[in-house]
PDB file of N, CA and C in Angstrom:
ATOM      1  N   UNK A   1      -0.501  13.530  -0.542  1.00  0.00           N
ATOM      2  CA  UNK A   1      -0.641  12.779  -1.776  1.00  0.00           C
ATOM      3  C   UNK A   1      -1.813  11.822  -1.633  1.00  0.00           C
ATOM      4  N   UNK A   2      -2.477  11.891  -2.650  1.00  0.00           N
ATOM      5  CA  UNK A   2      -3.886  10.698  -2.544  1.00  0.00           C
ATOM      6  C   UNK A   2      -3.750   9.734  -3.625  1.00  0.00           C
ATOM      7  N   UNK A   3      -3.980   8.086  -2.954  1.00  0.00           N
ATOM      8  CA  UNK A   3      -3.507   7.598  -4.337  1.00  0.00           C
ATOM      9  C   UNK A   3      -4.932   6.894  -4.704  1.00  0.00           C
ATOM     10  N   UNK A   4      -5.788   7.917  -4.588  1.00  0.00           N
ATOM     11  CA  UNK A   4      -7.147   7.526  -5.179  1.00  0.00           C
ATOM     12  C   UNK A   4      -7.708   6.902  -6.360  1.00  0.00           C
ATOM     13  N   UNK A   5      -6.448   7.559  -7.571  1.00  0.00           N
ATOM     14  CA  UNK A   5      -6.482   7.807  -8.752  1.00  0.00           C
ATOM     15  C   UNK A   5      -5.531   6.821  -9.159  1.00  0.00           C
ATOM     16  N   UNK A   6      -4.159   6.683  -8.933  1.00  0.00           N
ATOM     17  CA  UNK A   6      -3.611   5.459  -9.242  1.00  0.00           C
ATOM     18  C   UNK A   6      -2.397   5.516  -7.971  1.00  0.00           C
ATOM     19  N   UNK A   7      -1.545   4.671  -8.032  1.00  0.00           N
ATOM     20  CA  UNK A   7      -0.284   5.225  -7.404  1.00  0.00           C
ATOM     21  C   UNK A   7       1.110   5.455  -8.238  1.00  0.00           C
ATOM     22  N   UNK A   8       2.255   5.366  -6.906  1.00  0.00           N
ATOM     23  CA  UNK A   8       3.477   6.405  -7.296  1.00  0.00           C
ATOM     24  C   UNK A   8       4.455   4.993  -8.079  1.00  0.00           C
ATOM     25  N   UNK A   9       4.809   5.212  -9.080  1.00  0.00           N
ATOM     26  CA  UNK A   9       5.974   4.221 -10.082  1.00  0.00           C
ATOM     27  C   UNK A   9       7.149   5.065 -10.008  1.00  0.00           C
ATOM     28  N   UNK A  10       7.465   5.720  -8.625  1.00  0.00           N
ATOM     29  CA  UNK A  10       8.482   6.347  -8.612  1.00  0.00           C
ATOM     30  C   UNK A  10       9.460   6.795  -9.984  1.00  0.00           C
ATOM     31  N   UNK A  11       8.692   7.691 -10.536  1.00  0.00           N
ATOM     32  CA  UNK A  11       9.126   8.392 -12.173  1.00  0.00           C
ATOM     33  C   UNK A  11      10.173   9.205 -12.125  1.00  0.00           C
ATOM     34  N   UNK A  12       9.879  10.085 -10.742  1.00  0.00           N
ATOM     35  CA  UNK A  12      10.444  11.298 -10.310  1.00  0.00           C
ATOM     36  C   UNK A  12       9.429  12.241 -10.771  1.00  0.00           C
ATOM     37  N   UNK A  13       8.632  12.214 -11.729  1.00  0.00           N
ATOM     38  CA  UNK A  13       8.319  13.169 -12.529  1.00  0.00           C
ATOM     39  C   UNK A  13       7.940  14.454 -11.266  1.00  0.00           C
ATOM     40  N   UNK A  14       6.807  14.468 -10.122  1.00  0.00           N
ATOM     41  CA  UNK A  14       6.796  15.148  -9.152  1.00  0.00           C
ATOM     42  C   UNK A  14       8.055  15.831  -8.753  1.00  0.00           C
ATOM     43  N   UNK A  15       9.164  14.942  -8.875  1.00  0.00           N
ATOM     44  CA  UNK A  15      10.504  16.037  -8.225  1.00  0.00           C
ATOM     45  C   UNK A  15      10.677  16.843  -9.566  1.00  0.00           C
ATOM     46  N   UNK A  16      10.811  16.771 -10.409  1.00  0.00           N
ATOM     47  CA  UNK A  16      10.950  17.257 -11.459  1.00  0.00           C
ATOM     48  C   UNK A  16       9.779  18.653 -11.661  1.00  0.00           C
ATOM     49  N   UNK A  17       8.619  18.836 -11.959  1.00  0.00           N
ATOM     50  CA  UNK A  17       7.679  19.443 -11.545  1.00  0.00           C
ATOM     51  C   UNK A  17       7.613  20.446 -10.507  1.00  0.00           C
ATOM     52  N   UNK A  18       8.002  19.993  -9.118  1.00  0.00           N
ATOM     53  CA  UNK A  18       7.600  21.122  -8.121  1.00  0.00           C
ATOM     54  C   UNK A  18       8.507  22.372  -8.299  1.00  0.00           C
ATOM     55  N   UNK A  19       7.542  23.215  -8.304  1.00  0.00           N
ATOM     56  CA  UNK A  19       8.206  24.827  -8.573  1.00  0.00           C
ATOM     57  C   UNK A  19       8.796  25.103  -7.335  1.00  0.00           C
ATOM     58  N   UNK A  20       8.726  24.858  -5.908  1.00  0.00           N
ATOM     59  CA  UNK A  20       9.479  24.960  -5.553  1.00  0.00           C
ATOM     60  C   UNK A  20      10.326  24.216  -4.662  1.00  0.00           C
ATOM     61  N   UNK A  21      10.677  22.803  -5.471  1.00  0.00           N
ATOM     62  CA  UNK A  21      11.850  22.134  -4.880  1.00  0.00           C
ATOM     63  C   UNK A  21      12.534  21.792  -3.736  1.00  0.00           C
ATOM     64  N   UNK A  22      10.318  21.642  -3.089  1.00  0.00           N
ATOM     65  CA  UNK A  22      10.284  20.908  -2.269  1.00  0.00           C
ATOM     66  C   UNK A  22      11.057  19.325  -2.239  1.00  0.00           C
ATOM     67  N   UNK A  23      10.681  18.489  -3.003  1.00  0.00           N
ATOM     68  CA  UNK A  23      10.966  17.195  -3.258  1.00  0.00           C
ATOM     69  C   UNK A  23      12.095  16.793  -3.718  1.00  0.00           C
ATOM     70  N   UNK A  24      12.776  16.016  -2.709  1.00  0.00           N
ATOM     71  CA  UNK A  24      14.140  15.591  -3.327  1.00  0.00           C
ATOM     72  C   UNK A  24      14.904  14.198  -3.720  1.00  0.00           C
ATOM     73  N   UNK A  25      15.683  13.745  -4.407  1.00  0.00           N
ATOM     74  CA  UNK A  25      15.912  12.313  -4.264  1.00  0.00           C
ATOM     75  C   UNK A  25      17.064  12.375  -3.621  1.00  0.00           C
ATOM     76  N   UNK A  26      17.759  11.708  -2.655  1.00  0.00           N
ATOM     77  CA  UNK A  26      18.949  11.637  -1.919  1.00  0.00           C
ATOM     78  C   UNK A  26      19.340   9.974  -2.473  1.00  0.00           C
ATOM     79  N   UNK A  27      20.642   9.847  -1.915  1.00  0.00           N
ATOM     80  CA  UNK A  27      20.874   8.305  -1.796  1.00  0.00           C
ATOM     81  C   UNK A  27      20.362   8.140  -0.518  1.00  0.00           C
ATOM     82  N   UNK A  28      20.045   8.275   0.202  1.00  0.00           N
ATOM     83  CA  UNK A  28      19.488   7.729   1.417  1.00  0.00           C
ATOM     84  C   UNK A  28      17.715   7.647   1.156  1.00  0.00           C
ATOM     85  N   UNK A  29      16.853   8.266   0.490  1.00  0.00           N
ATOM     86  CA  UNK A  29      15.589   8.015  -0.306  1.00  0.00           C
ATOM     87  C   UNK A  29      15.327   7.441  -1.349  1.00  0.00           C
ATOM     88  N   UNK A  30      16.097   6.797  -2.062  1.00  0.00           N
ATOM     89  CA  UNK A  30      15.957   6.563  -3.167  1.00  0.00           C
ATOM     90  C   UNK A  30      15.393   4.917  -3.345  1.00  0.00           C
ATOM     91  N   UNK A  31      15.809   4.052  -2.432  1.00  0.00           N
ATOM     92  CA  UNK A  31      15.463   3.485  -2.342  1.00  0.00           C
ATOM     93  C   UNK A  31      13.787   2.918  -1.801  1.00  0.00           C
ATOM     94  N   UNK A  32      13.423   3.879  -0.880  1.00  0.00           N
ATOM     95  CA  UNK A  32      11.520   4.101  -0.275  1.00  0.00           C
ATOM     96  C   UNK A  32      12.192   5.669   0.118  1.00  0.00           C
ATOM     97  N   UNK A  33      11.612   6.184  -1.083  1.00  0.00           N
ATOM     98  CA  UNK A  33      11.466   7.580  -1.116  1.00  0.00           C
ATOM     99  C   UNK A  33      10.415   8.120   0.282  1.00  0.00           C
ATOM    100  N   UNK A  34       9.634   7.693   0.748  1.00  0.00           N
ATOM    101  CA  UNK A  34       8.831   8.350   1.749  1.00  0.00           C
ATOM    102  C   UNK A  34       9.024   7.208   2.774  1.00  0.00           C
ATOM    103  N   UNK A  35       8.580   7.208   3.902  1.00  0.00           N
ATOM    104  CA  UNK A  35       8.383   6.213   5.321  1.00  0.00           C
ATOM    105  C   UNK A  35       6.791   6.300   4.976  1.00  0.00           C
ATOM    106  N   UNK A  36       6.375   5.297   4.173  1.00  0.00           N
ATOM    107  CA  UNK A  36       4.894   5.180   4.380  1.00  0.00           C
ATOM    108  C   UNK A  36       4.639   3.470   4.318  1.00  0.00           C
ATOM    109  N   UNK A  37       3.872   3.379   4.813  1.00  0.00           N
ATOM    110  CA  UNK A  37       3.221   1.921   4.004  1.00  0.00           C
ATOM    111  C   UNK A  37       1.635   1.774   4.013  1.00  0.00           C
ATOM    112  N   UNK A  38       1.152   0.566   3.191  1.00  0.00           N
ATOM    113  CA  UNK A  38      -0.151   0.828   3.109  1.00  0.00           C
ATOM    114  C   UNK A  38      -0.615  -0.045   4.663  1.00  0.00           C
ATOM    115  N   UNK A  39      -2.069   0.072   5.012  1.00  0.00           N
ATOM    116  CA  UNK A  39      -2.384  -0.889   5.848  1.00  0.00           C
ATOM    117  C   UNK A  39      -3.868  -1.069   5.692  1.00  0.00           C
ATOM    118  N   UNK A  40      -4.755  -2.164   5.901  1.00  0.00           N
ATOM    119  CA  UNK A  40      -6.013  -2.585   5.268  1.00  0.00           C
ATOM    120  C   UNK A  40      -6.831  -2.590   6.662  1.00  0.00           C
ATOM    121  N   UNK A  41      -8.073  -2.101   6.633  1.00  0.00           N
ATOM    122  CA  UNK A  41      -8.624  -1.772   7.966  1.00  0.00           C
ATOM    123  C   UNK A  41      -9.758  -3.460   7.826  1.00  0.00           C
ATOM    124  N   UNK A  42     -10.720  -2.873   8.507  1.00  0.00           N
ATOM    125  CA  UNK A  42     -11.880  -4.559   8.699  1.00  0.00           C
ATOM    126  C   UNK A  42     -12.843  -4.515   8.151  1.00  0.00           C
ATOM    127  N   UNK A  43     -12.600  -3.324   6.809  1.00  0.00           N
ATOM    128  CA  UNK A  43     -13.977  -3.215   5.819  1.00  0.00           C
ATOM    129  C   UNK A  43     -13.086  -4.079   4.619  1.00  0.00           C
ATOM    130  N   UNK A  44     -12.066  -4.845   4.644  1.00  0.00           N
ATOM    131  CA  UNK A  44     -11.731  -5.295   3.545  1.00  0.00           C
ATOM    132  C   UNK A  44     -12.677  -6.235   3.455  1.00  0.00           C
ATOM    133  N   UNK A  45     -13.027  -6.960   2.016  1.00  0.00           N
ATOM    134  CA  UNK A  45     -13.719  -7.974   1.568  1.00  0.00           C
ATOM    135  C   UNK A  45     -13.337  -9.112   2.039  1.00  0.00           C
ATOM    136  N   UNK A  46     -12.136  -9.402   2.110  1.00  0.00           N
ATOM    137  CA  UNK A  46     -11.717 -10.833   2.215  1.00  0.00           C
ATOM    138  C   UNK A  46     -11.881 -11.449   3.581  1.00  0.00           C
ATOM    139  N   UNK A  47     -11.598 -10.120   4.328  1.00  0.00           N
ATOM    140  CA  UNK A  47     -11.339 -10.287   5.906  1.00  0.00           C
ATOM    141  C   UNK A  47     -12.704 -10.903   6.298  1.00  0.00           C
ATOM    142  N   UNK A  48     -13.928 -10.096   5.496  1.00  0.00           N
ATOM    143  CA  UNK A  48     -15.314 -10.178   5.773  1.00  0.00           C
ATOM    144  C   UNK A  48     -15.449 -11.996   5.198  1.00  0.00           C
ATOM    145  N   UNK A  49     -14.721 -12.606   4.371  1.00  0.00           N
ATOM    146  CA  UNK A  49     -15.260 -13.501   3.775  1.00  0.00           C
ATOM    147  C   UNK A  49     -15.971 -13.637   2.349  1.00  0.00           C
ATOM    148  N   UNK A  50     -15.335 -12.497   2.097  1.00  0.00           N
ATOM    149  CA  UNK A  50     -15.240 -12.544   0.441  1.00  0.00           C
ATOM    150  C   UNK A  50     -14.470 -12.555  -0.444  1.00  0.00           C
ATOM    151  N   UNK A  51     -14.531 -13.350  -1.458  1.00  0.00           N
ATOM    152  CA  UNK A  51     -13.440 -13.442  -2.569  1.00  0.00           C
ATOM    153  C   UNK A  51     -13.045 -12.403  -2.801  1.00  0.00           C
ATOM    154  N   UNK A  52     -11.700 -11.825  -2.715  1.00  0.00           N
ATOM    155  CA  UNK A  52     -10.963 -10.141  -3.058  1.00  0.00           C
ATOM    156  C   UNK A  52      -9.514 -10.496  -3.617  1.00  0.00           C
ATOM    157  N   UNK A  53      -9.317 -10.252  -4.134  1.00  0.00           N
ATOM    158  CA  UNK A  53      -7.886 -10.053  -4.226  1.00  0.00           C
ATOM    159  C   UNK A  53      -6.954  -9.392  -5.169  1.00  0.00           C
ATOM    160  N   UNK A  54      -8.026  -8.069  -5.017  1.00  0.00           N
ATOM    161  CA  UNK A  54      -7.434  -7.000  -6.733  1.00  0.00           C
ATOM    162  C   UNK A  54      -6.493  -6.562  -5.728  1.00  0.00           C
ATOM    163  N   UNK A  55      -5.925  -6.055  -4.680  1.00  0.00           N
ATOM    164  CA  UNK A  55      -4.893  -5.448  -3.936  1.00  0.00           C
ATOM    165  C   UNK A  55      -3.840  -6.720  -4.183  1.00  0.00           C
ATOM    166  N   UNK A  56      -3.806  -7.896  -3.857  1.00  0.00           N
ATOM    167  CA  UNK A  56      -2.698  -8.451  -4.516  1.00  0.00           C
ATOM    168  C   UNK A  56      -2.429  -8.493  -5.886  1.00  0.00           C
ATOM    169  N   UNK A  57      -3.427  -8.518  -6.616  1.00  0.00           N
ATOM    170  CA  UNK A  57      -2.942  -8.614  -7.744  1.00  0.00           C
ATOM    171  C   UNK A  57      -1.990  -7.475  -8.453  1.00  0.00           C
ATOM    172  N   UNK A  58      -2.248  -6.359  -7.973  1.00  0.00           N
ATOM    173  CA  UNK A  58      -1.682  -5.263  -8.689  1.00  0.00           C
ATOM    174  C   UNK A  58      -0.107  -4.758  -7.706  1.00  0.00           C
ATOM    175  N   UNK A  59       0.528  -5.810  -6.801  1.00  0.00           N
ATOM    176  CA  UNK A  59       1.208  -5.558  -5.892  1.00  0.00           C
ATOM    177  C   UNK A  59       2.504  -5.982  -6.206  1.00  0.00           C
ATOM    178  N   UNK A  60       3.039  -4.987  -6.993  1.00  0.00           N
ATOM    179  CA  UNK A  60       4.534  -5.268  -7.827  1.00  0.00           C
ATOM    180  C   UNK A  60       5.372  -5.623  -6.978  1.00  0.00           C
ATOM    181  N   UNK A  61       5.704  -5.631  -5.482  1.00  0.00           N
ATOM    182  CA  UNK A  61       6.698  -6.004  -5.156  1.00  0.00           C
ATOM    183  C   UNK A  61       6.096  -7.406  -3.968  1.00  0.00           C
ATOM    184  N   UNK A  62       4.811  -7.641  -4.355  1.00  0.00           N
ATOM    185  CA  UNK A  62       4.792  -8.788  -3.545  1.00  0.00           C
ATOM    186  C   UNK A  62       4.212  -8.964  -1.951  1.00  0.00           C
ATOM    187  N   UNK A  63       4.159  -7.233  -1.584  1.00  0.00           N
ATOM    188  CA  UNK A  63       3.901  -7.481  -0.068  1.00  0.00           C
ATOM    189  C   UNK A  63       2.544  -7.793   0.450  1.00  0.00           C
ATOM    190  N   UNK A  64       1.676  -7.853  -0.240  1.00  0.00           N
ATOM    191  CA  UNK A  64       0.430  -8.877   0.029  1.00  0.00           C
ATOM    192  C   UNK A  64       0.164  -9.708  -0.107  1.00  0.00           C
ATOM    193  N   UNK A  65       0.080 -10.768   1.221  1.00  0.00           N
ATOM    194  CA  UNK A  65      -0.405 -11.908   0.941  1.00  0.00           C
ATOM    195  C   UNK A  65      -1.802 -12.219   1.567  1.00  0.00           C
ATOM    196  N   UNK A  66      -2.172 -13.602   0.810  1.00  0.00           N
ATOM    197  CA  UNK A  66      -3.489 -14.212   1.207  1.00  0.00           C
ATOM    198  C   UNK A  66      -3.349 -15.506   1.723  1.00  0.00           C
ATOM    199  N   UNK A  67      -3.321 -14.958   3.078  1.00  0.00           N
ATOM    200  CA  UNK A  67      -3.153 -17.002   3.864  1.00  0.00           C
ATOM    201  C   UNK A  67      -4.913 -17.454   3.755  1.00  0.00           C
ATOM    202  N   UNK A  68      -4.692 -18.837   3.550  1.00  0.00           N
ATOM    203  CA  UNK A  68      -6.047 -19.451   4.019  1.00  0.00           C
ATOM    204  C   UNK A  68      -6.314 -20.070   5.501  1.00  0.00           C
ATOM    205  N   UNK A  69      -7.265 -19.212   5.775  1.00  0.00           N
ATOM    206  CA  UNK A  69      -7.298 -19.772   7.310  1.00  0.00           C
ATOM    207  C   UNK A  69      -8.289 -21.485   7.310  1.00  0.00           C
ATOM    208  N   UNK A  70      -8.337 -21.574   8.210  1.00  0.00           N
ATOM    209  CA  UNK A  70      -9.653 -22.832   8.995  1.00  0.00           C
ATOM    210  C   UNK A  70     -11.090 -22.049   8.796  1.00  0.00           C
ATOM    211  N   UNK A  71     -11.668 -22.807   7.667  1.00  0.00           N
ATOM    212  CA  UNK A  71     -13.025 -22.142   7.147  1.00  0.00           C
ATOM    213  C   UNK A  71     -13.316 -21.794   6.012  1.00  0.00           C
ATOM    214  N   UNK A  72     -12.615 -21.612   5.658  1.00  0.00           N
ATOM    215  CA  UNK A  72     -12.045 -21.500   3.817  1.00  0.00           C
ATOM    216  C   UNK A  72     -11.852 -20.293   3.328  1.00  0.00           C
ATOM    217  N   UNK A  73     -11.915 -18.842   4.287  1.00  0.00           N
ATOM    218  CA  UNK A  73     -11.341 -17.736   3.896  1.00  0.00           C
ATOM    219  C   UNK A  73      -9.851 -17.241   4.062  1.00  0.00           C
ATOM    220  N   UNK A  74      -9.870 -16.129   3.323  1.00  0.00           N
ATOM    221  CA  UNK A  74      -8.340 -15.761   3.275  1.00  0.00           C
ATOM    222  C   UNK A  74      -8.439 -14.792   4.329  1.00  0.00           C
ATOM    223  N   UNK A  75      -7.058 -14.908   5.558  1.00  0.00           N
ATOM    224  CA  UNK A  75      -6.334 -13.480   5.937  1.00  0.00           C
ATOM    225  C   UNK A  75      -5.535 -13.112   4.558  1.00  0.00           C
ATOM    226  N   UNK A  76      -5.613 -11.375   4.837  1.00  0.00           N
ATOM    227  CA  UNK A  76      -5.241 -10.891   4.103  1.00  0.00           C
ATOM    228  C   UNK A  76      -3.672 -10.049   4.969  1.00  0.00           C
ATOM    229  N   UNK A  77      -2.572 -10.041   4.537  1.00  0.00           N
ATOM    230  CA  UNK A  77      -1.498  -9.598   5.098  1.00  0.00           C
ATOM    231  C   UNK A  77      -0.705  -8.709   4.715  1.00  0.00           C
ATOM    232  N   UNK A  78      -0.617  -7.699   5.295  1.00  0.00           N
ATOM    233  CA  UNK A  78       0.747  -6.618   4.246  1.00  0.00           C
ATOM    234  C   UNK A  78       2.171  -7.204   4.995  1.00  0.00           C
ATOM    235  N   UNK A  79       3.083  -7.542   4.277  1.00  0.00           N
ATOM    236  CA  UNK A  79       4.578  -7.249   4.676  1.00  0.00           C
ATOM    237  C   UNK A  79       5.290  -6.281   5.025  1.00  0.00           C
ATOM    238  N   UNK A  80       5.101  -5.989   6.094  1.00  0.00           N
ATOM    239  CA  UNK A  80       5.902  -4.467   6.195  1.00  0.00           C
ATOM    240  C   UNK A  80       7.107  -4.638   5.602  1.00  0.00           C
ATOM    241  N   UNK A  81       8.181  -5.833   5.624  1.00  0.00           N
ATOM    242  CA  UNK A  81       9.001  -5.225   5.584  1.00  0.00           C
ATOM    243  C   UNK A  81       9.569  -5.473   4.023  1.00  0.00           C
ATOM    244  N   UNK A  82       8.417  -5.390   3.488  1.00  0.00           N
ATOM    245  CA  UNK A  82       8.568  -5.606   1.324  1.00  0.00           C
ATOM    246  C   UNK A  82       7.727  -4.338   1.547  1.00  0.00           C
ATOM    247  N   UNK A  83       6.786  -3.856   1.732  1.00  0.00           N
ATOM    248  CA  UNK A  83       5.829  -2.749   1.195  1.00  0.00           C
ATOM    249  C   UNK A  83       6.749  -1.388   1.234  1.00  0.00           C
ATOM    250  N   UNK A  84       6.584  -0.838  -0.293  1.00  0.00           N
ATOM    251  CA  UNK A  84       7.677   0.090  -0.229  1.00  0.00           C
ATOM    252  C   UNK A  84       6.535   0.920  -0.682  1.00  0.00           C
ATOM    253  N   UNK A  85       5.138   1.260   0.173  1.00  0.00           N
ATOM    254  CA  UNK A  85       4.425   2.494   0.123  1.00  0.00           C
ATOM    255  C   UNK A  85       3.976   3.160  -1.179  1.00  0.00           C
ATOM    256  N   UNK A  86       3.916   2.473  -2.402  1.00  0.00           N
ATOM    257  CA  UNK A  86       3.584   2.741  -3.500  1.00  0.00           C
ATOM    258  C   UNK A  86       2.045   3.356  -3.235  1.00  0.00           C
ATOM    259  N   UNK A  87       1.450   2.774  -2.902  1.00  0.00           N
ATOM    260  CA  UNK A  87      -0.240   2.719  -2.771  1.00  0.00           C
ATOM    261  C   UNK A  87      -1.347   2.336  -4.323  1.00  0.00           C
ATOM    262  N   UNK A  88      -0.334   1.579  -4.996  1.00  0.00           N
ATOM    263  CA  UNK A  88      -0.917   0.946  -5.990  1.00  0.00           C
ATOM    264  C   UNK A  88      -2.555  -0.012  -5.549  1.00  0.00           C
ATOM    265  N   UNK A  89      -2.038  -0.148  -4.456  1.00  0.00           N
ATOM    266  CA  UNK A  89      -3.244  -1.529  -3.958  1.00  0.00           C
ATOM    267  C   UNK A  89      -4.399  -0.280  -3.827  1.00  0.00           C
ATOM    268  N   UNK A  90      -4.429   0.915  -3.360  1.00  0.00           N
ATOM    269  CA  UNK A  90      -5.537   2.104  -2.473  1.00  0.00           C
ATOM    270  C   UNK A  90      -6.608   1.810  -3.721  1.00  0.00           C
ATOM    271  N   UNK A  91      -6.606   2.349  -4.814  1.00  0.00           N
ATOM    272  CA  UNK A  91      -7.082   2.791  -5.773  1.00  0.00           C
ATOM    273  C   UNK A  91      -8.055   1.391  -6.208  1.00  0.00           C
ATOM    274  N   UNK A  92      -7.526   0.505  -6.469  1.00  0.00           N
ATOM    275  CA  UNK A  92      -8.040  -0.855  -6.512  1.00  0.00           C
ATOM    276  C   UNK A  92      -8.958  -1.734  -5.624  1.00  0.00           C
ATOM    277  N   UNK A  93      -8.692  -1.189  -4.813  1.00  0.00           N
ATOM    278  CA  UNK A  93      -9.789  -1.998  -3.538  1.00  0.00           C
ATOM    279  C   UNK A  93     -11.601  -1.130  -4.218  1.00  0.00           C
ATOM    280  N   UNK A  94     -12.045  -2.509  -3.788  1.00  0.00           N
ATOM    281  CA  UNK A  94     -13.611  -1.703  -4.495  1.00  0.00           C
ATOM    282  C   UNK A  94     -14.102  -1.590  -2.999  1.00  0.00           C
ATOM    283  N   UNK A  95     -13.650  -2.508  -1.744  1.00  0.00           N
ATOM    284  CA  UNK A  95     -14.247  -1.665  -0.384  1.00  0.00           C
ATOM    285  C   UNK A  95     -13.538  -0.383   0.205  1.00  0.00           C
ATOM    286  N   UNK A  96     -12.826   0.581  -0.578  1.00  0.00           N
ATOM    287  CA  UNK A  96     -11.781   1.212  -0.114  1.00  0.00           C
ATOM    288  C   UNK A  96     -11.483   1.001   1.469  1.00  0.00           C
ATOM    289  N   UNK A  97     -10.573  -0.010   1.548  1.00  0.00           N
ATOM    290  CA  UNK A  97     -10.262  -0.467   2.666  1.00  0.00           C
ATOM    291  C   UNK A  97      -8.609  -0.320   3.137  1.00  0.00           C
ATOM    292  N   UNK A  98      -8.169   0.429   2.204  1.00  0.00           N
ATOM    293  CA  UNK A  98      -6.516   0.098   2.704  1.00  0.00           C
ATOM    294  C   UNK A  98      -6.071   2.192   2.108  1.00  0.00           C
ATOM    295  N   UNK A  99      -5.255   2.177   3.123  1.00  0.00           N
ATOM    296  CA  UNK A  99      -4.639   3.630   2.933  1.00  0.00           C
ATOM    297  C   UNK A  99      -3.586   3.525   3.409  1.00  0.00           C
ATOM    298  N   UNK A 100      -2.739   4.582   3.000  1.00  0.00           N
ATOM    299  CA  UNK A 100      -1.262   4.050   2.957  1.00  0.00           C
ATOM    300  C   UNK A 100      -1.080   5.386   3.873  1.00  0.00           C
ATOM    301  N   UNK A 101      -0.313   5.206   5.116  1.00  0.00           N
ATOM    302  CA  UNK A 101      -0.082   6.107   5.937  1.00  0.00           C
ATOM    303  C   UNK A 101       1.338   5.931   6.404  1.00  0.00           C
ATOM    304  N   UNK A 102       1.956   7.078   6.856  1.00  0.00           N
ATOM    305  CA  UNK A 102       3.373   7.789   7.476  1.00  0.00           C
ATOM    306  C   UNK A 102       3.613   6.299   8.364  1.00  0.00           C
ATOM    307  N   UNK A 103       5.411   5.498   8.629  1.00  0.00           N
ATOM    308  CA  UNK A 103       4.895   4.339   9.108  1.00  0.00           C
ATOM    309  C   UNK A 103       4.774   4.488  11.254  1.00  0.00           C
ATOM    310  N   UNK A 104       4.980   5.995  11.320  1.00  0.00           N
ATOM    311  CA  UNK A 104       4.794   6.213  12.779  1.00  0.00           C
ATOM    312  C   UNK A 104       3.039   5.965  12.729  1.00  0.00           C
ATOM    313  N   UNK A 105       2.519   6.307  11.725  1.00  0.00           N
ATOM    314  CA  UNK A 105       1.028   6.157  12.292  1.00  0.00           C
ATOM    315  C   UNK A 105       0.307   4.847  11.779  1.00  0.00           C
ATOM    316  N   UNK A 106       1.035   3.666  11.133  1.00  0.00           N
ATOM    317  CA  UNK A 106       0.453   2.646  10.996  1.00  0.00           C
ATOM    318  C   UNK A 106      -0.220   1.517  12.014  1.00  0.00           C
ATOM    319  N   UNK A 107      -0.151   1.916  12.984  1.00  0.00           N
ATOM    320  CA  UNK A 107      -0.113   1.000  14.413  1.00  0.00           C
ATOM    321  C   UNK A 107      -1.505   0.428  14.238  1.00  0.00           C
ATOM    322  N   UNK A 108      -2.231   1.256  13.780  1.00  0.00           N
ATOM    323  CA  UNK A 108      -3.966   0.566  13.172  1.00  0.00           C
ATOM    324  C   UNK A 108      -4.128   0.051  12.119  1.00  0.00           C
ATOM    325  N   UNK A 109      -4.572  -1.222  11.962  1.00  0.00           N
ATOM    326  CA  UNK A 109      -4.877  -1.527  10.566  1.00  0.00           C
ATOM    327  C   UNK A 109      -4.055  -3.434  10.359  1.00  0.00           C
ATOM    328  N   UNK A 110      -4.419  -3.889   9.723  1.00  0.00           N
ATOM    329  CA  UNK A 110      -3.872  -4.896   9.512  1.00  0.00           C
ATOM    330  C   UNK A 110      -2.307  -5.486   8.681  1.00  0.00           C
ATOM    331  N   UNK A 111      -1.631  -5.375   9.401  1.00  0.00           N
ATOM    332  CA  UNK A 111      -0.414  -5.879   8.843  1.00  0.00           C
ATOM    333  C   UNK A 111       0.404  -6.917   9.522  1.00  0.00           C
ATOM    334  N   UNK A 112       1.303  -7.599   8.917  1.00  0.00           N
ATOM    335  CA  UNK A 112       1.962  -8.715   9.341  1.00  0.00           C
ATOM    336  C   UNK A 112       3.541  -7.846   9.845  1.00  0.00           C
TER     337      UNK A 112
END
């Protein structure tokens, strides 16, 4: 899935769609349908010292934050444990700096 274009508002519509029924909702998925989360690498803007903050803004459940450090820029932070892998923020970044990956392979990238 690429959320180049926008991200997932968990619709279902995809489970609904696949011809062959691959995709399923369980009670045990339903809540973070996939194990993903996003994570922001060191081409983000802010990190660099630039005003950014379209990835928070568009971050419905909150898991980005912007601390101000000593110097007057922002760290930028994902919450792992609010980020429910939408990838609303991907699409929005104008440094494409954040991709939302499986959470065994997040170990790179910036998160809190």
């Amino acid at each position: 899935m690429t959320f180049l274009r926008q991200g997932c508002d968990y619709c279902e519509a995809c489970v609904r769609a696949c011809p062959e029924s691959a995709l399923l909702i369980t009670q045990e998925n339903q809540v973070l349908p996939w194990a993903q989360q996003s994570v922001i690498n060191d081409q983000c803007f802010a990190q660099k010292g630039i005003v950014c903050r379209s990835c928070g803004e568009v971050c419905e459940v909150s898991a980005i934050e912007f601390k101000l450090v000593i110097g007057g820029s922002s760290q930028v932070n994902i919450n792992s444990a609010v980020c429910n892998g939408c990838g609303e923020c991907v699409h929005v970044c104008p440094a494409q700096a954040i991709k939302v990956l499986k959470n065994s392979d997040n170990s790179k990238g910036i998160t809190s």
